[in-house]
Structures are given as C-alpha cells and as structure tokens.
Protein backbone atom coordinates (compact mmCIF):
# COMPACT_ATOMS: atom_id res chain seq x y z
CA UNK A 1 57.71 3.18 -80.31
CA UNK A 2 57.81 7.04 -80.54
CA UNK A 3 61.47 7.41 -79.41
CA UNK A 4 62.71 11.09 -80.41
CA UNK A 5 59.41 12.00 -77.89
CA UNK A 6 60.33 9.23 -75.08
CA UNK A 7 63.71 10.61 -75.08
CA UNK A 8 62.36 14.23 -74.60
CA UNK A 9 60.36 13.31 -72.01
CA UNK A 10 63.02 11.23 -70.21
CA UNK A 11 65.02 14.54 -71.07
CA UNK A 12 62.81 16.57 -68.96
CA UNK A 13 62.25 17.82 -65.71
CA UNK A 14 59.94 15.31 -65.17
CA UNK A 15 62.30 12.23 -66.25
CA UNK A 16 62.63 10.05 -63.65
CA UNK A 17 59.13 9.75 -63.49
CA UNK A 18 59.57 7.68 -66.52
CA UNK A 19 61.60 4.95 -64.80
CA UNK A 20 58.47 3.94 -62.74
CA UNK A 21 56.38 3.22 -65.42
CA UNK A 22 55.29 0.44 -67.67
CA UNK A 23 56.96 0.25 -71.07
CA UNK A 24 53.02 0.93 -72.85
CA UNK A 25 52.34 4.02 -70.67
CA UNK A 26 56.08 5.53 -70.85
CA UNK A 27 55.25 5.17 -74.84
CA UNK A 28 51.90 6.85 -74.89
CA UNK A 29 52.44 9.70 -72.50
CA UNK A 30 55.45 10.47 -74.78
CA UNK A 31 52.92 10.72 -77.21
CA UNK A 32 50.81 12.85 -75.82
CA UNK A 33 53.39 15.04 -74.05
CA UNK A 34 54.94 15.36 -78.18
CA UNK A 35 51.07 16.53 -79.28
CA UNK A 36 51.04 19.30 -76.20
CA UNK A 37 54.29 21.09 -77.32
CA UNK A 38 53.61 20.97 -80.91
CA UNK A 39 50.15 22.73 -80.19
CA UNK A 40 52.02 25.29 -77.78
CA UNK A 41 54.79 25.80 -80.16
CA UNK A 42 52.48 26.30 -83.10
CA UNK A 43 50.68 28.64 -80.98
CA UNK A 44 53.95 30.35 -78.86
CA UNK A 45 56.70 30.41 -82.12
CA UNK A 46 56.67 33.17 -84.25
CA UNK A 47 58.65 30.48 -87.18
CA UNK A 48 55.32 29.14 -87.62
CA UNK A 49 54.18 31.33 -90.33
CA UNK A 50 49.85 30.37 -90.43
CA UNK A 51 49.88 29.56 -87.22
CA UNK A 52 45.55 29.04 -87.21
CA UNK A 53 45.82 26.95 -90.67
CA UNK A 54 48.82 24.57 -88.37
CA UNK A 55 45.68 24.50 -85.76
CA UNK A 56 42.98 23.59 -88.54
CA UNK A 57 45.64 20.91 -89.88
CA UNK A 58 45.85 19.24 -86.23
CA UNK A 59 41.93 19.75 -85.43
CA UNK A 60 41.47 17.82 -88.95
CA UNK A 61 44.49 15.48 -88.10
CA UNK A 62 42.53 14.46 -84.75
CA UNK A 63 39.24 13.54 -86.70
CA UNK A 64 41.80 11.19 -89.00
CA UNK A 65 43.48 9.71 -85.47
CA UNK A 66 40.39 8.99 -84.29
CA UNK A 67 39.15 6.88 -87.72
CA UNK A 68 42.38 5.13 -87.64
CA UNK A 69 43.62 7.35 -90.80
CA UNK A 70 46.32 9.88 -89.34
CA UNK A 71 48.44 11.18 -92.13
CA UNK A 72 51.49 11.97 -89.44
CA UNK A 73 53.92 10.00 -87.83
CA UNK A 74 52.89 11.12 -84.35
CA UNK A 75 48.75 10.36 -85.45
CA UNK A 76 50.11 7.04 -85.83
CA UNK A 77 51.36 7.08 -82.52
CA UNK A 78 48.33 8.56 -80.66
CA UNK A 79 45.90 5.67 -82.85
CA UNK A 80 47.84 3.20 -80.23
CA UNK A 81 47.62 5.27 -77.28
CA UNK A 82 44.22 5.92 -77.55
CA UNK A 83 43.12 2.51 -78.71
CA UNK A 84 45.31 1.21 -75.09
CA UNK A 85 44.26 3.71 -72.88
CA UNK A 86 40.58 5.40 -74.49
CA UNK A 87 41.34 8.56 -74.31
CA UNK A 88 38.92 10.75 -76.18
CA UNK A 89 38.59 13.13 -78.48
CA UNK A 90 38.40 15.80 -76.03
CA UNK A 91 41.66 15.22 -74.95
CA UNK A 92 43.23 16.74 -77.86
CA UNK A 93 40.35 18.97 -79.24
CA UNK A 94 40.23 21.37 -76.16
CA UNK A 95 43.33 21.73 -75.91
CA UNK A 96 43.71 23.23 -79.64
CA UNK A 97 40.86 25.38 -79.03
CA UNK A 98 42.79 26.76 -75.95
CA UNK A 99 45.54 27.55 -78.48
CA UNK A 100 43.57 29.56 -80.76
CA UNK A 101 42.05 31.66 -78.10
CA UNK A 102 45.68 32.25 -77.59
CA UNK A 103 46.52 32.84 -81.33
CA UNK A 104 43.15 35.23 -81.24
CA UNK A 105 44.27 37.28 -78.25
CA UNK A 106 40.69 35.84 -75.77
CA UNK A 107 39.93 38.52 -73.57
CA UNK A 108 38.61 36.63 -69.89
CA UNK A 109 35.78 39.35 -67.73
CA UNK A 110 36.31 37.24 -64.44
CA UNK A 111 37.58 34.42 -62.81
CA UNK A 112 34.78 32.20 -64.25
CA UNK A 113 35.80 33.07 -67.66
CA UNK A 114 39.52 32.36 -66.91
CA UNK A 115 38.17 28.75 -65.82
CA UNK A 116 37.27 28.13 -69.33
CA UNK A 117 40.91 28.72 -70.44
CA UNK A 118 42.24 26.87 -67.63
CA UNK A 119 40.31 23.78 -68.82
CA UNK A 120 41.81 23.20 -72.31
CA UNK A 121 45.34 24.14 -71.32
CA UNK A 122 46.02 21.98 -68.47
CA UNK A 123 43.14 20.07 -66.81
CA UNK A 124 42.57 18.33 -70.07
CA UNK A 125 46.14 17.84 -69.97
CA UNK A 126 45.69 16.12 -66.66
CA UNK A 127 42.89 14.60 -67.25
CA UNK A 128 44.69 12.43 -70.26
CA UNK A 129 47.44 11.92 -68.32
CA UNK A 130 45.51 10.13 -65.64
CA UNK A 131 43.93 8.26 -68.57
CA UNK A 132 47.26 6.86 -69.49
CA UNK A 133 47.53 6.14 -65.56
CA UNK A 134 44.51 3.81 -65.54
CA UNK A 135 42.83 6.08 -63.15
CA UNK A 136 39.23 7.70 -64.22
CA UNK A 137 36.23 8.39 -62.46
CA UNK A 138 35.14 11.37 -60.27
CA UNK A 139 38.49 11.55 -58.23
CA UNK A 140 40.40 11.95 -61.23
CA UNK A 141 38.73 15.16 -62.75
CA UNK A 142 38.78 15.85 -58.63
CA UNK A 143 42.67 16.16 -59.21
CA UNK A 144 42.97 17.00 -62.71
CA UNK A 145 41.13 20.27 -61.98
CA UNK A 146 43.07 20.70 -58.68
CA UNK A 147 46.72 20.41 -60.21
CA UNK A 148 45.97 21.88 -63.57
CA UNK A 149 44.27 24.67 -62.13
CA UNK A 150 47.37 25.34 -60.45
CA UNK A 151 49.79 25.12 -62.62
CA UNK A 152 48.25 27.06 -65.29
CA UNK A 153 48.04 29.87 -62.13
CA UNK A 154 51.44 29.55 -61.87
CA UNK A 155 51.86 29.61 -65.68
CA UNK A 156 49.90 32.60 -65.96
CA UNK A 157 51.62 34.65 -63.13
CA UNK A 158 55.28 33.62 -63.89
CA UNK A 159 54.66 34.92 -67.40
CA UNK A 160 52.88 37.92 -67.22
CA UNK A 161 55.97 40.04 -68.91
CA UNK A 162 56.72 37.38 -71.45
CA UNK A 163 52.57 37.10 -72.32
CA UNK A 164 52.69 40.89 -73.02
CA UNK A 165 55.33 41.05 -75.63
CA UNK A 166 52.91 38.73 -76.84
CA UNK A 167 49.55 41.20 -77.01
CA UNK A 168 48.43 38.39 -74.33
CA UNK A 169 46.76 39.50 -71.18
CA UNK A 170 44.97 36.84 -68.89
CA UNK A 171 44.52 38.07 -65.66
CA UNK A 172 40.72 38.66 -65.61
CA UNK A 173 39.15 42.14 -66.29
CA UNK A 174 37.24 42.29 -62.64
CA UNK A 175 40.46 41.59 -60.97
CA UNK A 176 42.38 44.43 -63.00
CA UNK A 177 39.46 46.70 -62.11
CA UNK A 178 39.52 46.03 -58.57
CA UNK A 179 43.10 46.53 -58.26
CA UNK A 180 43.12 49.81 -60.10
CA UNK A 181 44.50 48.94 -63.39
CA UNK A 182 43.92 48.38 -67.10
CA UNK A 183 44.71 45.81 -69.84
CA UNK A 184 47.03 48.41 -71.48
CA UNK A 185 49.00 48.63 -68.17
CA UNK A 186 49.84 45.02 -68.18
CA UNK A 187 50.79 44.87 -72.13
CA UNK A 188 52.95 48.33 -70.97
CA UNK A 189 54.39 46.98 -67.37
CA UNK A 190 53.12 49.61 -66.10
CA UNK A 191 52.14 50.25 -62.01
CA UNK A 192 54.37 47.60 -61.36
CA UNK A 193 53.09 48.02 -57.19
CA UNK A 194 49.52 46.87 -58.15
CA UNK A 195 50.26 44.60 -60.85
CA UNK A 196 51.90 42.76 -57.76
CA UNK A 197 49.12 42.88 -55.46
CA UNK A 198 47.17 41.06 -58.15
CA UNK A 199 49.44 38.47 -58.57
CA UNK A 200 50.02 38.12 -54.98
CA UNK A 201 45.95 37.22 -54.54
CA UNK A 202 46.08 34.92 -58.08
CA UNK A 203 48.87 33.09 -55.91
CA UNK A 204 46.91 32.12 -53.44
CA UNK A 205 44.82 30.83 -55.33
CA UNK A 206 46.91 28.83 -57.04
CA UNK A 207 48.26 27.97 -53.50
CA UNK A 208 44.86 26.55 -52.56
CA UNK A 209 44.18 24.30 -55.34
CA UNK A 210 48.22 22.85 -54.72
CA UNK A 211 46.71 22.11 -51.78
CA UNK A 212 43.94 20.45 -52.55
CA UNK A 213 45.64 18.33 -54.98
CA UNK A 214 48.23 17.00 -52.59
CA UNK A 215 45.62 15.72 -50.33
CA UNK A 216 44.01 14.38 -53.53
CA UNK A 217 47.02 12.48 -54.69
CA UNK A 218 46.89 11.01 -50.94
CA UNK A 219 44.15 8.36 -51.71
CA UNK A 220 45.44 7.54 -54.81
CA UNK A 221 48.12 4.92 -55.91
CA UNK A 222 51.58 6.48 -54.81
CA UNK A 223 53.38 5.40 -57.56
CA UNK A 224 51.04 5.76 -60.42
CA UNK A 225 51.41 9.76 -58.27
CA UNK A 226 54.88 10.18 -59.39
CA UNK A 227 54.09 12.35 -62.40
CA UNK A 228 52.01 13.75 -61.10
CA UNK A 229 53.36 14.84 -57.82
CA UNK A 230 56.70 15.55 -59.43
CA UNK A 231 54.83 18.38 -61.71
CA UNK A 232 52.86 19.72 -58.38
CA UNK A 233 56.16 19.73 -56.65
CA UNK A 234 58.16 21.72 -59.19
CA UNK A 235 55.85 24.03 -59.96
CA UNK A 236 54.88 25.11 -56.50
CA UNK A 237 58.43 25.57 -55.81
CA UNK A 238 58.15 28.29 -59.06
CA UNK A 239 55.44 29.67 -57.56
CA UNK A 240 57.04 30.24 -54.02
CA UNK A 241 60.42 31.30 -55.48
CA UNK A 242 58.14 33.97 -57.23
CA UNK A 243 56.54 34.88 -54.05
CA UNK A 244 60.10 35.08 -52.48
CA UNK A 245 61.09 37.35 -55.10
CA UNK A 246 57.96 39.80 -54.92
CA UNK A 247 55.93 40.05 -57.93
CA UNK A 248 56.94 43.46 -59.75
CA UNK A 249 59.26 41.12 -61.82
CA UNK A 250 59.77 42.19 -65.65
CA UNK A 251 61.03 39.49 -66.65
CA UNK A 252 59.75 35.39 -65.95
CA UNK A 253 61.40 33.91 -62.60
CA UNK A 254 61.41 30.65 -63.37
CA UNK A 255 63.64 27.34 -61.69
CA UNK A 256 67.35 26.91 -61.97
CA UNK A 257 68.00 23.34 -63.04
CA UNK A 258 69.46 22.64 -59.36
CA UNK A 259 65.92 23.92 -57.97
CA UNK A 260 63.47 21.34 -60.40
CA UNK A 261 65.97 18.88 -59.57
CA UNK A 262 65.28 19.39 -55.90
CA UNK A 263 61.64 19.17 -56.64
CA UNK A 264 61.93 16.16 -58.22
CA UNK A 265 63.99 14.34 -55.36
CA UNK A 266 61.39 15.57 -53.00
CA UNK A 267 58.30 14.15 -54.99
CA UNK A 268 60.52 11.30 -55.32
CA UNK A 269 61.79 11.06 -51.59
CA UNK A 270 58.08 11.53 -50.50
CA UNK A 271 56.67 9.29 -53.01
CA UNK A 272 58.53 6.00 -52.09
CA UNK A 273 59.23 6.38 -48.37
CA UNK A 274 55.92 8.49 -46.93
C-alpha cells in the first residue's frame, strides 16, 4: 500500500471522496494522484535543477512500469494499479509531454491548439481516473473531456499572473488578437481592462463544459461520481468566485479552505440524497 500518497490524498480537498471507495481503488488513485504532482512539481519548482532530464527519467521510468521493471518505489506502485485497473500507457505519457511543453514555454495560435494542451494535463487525468472507477467506453472520454476541459479553463484563467512570472502564456494567440493585446502584455500585466474581457469569454467556456459534465455525471453511477463531482464542484466555485471578483486580478484568487469545504459538502449533499 502506497500510504505517504493515500494520506495526501485523504489530506486533500478532495478527501472524503476517499471514504466511499474500495480499499484497491483508494490505493491506486493515490498512486496516480502521487505520479500527477511529481510531474507538475518537476515541471512548476524551480528546486528541480534539470527539470527535462527529471521528465526523460519518468518517460523512461513509464516504459520500465509498463515491463514490470520500475526502478522507483511509486513504479512499483503504478505496476499494481495498472495491472488491476488497465490503464495504459497513455495515461502517464501525455501527461509528461504536457509538462515539457510547459518546461519549453508551447506557444498555442487558437483554441484548437489549446485543446491539445488541455488533453495531457487534465482529460488524461480524467480519463485514468475513471479507469480506476471501472467506468470506460464512449461516455467516459464524454466526461473526461467535459470536466477536464474545465478545470484546466479554470486553471488557466485563475493563474494567468502566477503563469507569467513563469514566461508562460496560454491564452491562445487569435483570442489575444481579437481582444487587442499581445503575448508581452500578459507576461507584463499589462491592459489589465482587456486582459479581463478575455478571461471573461474563456469563462464561459469553461462554464459550458461544467455544464455539460454535470449532466454527464447524471447517467452515471452516483457514487462512483463522488470524485468526480467533488472536483467539478470546487472548481466551479473558483471559477465563479473569480467571476465575482472581476478578472483584472494580479494575483491568483483561489478558495479559502471554508469555501472547498463547502464544495465538497455540496457534491457530497447532492451526491447521496439527489
């Protein structure tokens, strides 16, 4: 049993989630939730000194995982979630090539391009968590592309400030264009006004596909939803407090701990009694 990464995901915001679970998925989503911040703190840290040679380790790492060789504790791990639950290589692969476009600064032209992005941070994300649910098949990439869409939206607009200390701009070149600004304005926070209107139309996007992925989760087991609806839940409630708050912020609004508790106890309310 991986326990320092059960306990930090019991730890998190998404915790009670945990409690509904069966003892073999708790243990591999742990897993796999341990493998996602390791490849966003190699990518997000500046202690990690070769930050590309830590992604060429884990890319290499994978391969081993998937021959039943990992030379890491946490490989060792993954062999037995994948083996229970088939997740693919995929799964993990994207997801490091989404943090070296990161490390290497990717530049996205349009909406499309962002898309590409927005599939190996989070739907692949979702789409191994649903793995480790037991649910596959058409409906699940329905939802995984719903809900990670959105919270990579959300992502992407709370951080905009925090991305440009960074060098990192992802808001896509046509929409900068069309609302009068440049890449240098966003890495400079400057024309704060426009920058919002921007944001304001990315939010409705992101608004749309929280949407759609509500109604998805609907014809789906409710309480194999839980994780699922608890992440939807708290980060929509990000995403409206940012809204609330206009969008010239220089700085990330994010939740208080009272507010993603709330979010939780409303997935949770909603989960077991609608």
């Amino acid at each position: 049993m991986n326990t320092a990464a059960n306990e930090s995901y019991k730890k998190s915001s998404f915790g009670p989630a945990f409690f509904f679970l069966s003892e073999s998925r708790r243990e591999a989503l742990a897993s796999y939730y341990e493998f996602c911040r390791l490849m966003d703190d190699i990518a997000d840290e500046p202690t990690v000194k070769e930050p590309l040679k830590e992604l060429d380790f884990w890319q290499e790492e994978v391969n081993r995982i998937f021959n039943a060789t990992p030379q890491t504790t946490l490989g060792k791990h993954l062999v037995h979630t994948i083996n229970r639950f088939g997740l693919t290589p995929d799964r993990f692969l994207l997801l490091i090539e989404g943090m070296r476009a990161d490390l290497q600064q990717k530049r996205y032209t349009t909406l499309k391009d962002l898309e590409w992005y927005l599939h190996r941070v989070a739907v692949v994300v979702g789409m191994a968590t649903l793995d480790i649910l037991e649910i596959k098949g058409p409906i699940a990439e329905k939802l995984a592309q719903e809900l990670g869409r959105a919270v990579q939206l959300t992502n992407i607009i709370r951080d905009v400030p925090e991305d440009a200390r960074l060098g990192r701009v992802y808001l896509p070149q046509e929409l900068l264009t069309r609302h009068g600004l440049a890449r240098e304005d966003i890495l400079t926070g400057q024309k704060l006004d426009k920058r919002a209107a921007l944001l304001g139309k990315m939010a409705d996007l992101a608004q749309s596909y929280y949407r759609a992925a509500f109604n998805t989760m609907q014809e789906l087991p409710r309480l194999k939803m839980l994780p699922c609806r608890m992440m939807g839940y708290v980060y929509a409630k990000n995403l409206a407090k940012i809204r609330k708050m206009g969008f010239s912020f220089r700085s990330p609004v994010k939740l208080t701990k009272l507010e993603k508790g709330a979010g939780v106890l409303d997935a949770l309310f909603k989960t077991v009694f609608s």
